[in-house]
N, C-alpha and C. Protein backbone atom coordinates (compact mmCIF):
# COMPACT_ATOMS: atom_id res chain seq x y z
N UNK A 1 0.83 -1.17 0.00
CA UNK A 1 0.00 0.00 0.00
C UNK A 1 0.89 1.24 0.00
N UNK A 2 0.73 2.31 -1.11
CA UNK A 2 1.68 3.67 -1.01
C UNK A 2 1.28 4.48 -0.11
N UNK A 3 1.74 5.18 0.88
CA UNK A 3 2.04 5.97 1.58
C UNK A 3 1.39 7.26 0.66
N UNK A 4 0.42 8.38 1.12
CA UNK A 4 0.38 9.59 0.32
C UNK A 4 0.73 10.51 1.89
N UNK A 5 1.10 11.56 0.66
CA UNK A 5 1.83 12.69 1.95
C UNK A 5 0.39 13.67 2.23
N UNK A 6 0.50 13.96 3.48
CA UNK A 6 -0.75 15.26 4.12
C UNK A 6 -0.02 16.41 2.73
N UNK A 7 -1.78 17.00 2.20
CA UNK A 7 -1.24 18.32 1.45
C UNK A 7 -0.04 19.33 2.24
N UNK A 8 0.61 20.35 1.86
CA UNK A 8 1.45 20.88 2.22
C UNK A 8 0.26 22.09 2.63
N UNK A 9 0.64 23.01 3.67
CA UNK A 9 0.09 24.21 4.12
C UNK A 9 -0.12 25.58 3.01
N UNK A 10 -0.70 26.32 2.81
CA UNK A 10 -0.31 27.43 2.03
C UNK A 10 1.02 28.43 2.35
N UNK A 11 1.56 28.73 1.41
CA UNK A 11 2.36 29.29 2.01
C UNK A 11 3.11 30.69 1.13
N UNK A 12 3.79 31.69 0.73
CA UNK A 12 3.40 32.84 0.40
C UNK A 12 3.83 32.70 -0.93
N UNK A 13 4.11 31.15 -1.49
CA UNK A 13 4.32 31.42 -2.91
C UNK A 13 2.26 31.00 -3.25
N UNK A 14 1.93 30.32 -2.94
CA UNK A 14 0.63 30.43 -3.17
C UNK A 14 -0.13 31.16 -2.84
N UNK A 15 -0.45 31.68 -1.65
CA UNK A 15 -1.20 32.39 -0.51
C UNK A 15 -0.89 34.33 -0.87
N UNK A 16 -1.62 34.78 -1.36
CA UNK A 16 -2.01 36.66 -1.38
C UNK A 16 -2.07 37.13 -0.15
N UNK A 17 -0.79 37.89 0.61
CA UNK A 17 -0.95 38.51 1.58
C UNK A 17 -1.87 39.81 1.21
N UNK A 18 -2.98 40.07 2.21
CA UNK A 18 -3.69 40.85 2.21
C UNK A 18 -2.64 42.00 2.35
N UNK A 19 -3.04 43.60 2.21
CA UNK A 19 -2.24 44.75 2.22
C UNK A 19 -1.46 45.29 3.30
N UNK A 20 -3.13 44.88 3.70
CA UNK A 20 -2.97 45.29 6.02
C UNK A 20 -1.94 44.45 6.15
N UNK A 21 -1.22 42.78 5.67
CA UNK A 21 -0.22 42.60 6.29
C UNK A 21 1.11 42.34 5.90
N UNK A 22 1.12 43.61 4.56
CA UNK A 22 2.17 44.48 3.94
C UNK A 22 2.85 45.43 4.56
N UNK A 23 1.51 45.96 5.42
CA UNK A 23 2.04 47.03 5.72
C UNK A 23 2.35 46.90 7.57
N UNK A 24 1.82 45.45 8.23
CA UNK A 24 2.36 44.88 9.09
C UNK A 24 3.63 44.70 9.05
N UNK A 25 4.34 44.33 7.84
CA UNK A 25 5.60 43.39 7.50
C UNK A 25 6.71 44.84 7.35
N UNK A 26 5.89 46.08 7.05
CA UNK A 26 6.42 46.92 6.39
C UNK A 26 7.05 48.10 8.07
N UNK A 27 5.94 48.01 8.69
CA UNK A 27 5.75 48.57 9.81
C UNK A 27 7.27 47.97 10.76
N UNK A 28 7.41 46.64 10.58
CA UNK A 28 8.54 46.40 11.36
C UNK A 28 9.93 46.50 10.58
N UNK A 29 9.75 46.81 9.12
CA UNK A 29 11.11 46.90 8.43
C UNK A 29 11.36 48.27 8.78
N UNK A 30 10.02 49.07 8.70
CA UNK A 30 11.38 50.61 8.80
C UNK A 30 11.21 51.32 10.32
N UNK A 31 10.61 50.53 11.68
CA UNK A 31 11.12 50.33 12.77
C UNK A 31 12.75 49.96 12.79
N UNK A 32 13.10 48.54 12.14
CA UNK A 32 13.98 48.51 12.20
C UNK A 32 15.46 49.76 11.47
N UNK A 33 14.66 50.04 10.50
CA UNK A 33 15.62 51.12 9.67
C UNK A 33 15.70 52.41 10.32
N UNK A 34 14.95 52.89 10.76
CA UNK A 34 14.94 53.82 12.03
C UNK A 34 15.89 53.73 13.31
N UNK A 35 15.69 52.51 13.28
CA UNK A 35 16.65 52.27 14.59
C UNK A 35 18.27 52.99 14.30
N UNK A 36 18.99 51.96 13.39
CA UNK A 36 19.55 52.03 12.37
C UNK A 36 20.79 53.08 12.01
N UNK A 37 18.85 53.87 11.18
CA UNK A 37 19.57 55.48 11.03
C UNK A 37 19.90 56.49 12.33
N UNK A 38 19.60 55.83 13.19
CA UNK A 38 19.44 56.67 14.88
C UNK A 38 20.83 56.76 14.90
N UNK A 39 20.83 54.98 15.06
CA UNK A 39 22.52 54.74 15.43
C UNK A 39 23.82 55.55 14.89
N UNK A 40 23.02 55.14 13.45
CA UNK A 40 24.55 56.48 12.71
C UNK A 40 24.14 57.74 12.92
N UNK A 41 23.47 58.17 13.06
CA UNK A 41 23.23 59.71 13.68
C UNK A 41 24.04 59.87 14.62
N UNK A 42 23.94 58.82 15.82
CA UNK A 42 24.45 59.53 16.97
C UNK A 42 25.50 59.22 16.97
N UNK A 43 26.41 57.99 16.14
CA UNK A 43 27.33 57.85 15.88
C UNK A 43 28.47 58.98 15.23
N UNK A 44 27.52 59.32 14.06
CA UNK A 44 28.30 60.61 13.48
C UNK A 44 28.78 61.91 14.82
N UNK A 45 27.37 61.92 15.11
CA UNK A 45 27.16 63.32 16.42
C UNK A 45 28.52 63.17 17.23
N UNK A 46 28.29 61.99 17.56
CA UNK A 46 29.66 61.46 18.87
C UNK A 46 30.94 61.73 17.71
N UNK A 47 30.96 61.52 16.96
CA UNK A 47 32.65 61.60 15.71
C UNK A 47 32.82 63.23 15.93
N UNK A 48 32.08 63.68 15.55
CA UNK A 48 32.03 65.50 15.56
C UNK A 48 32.18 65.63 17.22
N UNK A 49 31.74 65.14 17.89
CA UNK A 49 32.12 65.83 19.37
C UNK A 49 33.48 65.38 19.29
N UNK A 50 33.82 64.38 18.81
CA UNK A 50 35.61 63.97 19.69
C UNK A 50 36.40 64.21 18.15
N UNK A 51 36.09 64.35 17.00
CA UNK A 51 36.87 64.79 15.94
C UNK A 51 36.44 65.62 15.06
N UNK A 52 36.69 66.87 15.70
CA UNK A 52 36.05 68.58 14.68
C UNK A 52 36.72 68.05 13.11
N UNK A 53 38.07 67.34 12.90
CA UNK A 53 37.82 67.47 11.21
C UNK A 53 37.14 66.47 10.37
N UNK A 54 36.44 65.56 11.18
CA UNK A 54 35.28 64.63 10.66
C UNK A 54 34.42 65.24 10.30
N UNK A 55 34.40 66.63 10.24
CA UNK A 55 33.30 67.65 9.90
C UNK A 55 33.36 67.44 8.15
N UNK A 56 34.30 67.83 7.70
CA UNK A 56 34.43 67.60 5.78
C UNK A 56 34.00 66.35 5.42
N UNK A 57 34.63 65.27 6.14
CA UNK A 57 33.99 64.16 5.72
C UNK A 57 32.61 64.03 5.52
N UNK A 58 32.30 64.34 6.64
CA UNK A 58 30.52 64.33 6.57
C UNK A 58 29.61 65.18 5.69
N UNK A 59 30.09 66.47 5.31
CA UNK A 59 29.94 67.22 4.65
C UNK A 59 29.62 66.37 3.42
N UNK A 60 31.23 65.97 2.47
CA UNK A 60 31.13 65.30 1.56
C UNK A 60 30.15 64.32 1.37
N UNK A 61 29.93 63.51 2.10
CA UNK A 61 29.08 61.96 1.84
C UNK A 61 27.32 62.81 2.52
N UNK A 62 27.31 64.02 2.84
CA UNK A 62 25.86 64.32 3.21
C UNK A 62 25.48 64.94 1.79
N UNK A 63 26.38 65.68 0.93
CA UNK A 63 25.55 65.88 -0.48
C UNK A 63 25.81 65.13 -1.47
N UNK A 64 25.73 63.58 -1.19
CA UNK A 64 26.04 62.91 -2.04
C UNK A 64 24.94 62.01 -2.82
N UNK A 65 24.27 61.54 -3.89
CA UNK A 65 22.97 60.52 -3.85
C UNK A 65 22.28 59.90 -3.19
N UNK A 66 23.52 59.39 -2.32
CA UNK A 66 23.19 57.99 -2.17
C UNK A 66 22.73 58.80 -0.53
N UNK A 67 23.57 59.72 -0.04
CA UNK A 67 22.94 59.87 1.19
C UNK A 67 21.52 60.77 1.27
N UNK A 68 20.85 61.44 0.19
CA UNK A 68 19.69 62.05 -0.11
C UNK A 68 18.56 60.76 -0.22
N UNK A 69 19.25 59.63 -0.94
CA UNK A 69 17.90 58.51 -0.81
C UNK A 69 17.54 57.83 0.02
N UNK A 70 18.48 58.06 1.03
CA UNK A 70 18.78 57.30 2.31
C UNK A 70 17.72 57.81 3.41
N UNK A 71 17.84 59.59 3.31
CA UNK A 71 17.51 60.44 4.34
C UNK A 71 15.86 60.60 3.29
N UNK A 72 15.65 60.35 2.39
CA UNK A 72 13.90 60.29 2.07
C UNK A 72 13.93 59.15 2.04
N UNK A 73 14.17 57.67 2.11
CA UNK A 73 13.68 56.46 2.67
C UNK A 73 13.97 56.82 4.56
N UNK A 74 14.45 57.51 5.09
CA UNK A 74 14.41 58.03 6.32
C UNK A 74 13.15 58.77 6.89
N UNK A 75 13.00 59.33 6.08
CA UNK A 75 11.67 60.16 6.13
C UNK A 75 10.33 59.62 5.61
N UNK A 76 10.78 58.69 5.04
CA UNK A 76 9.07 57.64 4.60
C UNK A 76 8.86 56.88 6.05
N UNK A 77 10.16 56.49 6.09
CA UNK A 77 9.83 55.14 6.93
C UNK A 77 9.41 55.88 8.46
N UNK A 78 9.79 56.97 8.48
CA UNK A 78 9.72 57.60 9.73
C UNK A 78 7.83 58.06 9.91
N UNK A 79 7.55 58.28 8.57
CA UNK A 79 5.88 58.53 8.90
C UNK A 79 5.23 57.31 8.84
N UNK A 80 5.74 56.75 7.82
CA UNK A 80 4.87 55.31 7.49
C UNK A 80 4.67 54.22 9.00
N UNK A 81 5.64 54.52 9.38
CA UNK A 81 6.13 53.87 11.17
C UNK A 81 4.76 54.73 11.95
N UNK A 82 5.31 55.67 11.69
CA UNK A 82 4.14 56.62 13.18
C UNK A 82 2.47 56.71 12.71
N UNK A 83 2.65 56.49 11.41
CA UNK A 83 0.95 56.23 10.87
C UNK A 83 0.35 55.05 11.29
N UNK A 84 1.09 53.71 10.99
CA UNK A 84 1.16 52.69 11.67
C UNK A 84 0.70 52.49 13.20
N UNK A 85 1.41 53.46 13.66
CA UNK A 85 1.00 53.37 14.99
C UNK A 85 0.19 54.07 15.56
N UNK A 86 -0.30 55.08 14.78
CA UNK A 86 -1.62 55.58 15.31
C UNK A 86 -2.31 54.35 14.68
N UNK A 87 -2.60 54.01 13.70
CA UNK A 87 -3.62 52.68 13.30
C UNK A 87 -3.36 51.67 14.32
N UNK A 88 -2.78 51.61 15.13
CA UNK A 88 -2.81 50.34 16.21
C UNK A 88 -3.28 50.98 17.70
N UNK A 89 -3.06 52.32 17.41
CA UNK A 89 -4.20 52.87 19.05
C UNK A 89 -5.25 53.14 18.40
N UNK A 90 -5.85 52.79 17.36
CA UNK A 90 -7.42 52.75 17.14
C UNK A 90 -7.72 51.52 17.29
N UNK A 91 -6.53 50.04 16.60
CA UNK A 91 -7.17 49.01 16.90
C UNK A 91 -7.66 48.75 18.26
N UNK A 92 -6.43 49.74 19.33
CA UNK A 92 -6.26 49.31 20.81
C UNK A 92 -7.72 49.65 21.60
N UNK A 93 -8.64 50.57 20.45
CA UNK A 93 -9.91 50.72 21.12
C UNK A 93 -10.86 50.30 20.80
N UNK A 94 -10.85 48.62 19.92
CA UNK A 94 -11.38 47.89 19.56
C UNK A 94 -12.25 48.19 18.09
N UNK A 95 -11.61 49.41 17.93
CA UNK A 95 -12.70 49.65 16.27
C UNK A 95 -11.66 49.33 15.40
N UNK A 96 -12.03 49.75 13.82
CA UNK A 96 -10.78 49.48 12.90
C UNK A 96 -10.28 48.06 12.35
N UNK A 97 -11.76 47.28 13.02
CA UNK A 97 -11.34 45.68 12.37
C UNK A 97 -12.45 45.11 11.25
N UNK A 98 -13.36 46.54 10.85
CA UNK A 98 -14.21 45.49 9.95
C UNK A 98 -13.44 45.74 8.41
N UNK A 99 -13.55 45.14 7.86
CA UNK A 99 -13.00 45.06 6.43
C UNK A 99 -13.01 46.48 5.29
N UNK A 100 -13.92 46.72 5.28
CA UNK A 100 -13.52 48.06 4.71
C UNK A 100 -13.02 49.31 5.15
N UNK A 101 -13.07 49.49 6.47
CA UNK A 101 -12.41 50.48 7.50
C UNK A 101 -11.02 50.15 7.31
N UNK A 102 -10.80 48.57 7.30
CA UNK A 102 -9.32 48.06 7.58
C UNK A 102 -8.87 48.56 6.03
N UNK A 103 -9.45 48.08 5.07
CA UNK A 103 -8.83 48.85 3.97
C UNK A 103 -8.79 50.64 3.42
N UNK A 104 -9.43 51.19 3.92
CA UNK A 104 -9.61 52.43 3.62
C UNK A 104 -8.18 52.81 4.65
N UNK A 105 -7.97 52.58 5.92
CA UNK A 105 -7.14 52.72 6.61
C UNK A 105 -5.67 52.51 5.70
N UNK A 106 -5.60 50.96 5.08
CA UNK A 106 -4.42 50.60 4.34
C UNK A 106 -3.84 51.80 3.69
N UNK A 107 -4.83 52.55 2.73
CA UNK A 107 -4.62 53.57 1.73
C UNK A 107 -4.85 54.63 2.37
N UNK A 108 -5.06 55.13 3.18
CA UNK A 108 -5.26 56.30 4.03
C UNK A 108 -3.77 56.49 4.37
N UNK A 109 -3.16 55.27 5.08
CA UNK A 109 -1.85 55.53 5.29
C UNK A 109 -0.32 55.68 4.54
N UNK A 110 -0.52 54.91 3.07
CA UNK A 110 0.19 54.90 2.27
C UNK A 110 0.22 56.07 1.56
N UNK A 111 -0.97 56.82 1.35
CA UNK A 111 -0.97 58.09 0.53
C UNK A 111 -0.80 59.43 1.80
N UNK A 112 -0.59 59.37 3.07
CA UNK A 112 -0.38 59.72 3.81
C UNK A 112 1.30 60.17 3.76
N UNK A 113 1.75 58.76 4.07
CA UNK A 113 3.22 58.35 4.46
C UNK A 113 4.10 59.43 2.78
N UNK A 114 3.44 58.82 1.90
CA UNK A 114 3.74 59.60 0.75
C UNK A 114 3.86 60.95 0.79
N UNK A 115 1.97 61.91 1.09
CA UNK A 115 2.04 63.01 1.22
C UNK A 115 2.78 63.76 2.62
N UNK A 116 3.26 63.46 3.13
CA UNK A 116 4.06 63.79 4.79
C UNK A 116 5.16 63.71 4.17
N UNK A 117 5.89 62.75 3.57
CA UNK A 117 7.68 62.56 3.05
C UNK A 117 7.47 63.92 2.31
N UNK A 118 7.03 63.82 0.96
CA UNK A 118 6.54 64.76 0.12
C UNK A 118 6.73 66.13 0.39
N UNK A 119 5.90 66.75 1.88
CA UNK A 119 5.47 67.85 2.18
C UNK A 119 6.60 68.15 2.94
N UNK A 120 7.59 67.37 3.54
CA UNK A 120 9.34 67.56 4.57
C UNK A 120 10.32 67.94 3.30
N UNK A 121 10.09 67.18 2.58
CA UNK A 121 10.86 67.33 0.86
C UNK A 121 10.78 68.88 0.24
N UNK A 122 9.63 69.57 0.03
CA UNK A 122 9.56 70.19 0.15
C UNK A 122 9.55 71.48 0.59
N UNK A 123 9.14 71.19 2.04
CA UNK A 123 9.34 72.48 3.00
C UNK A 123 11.05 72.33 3.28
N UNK A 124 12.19 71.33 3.16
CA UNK A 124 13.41 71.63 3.16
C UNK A 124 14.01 71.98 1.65
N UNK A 125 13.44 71.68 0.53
CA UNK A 125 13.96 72.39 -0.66
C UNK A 125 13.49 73.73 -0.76
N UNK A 126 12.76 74.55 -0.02
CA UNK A 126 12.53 75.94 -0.49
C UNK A 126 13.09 76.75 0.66
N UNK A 127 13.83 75.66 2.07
CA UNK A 127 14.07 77.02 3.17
C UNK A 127 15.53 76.66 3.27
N UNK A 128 16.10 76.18 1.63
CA UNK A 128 17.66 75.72 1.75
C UNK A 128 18.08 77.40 1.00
């Protein structure tokens, strides 16, 4: 008699993560990138307190591409994080779980996180 195997579970090559837990998944990536960018912040901060000519250096690599995409993925992740978390002190008051609230919320916050980066982008390109 052959042996058949139990089906396998779904799993995310089959299975459509809903948005809400995109932006679950998303919520703890740029927590973590936040962290991160803290660290080299205060890292840099501390270089400039104990080495004044680490000042050029920093200079250099602060108008550079790569550190402008860095500091607006800094600034997404920094609203997209705190939008997030106001959406979890609404869950914390038990509303915010029926299905279309939960999605209007999804896009409430993404075009949010967008318009907030957007509007810092801005208000620092016109008071440079």
């Amino acid at each position: 008699m052959k042996k058949t195997q139990p089906p396998l579970s779904p799993h995310l090559q089959v299975y459509r993560l809903p948005l809400t837990a995109w932006l679950s998944i998303t919520h703890r990536m740029t927590g973590v990138f936040l962290v991160i960018g803290t660290i080299a912040f205060t890292v840099a901060l501390i270089l400039l307190a104990n080495y004044p000519s680490v000042w050029e250096i920093i200079k250099q690599q602060a108008n550079s591409s790569l550190a402008w995409v860095i500091l607006v993925a800094l600034c997404f992740s920094f609203w997209q994080h705190w939008l997030h978390g106001l959406r979890h002190l609404v869950w914390d008051t038990g509303s915010g779980f029926d299905l279309r609230y939960a999605r209007l919320l999804d896009g409430l916050e993404i075009l949010m996180a967008v318009l907030l980066t957007a509007a810092v982008l801005l208000v620092h390109t016109f008071s440079v």
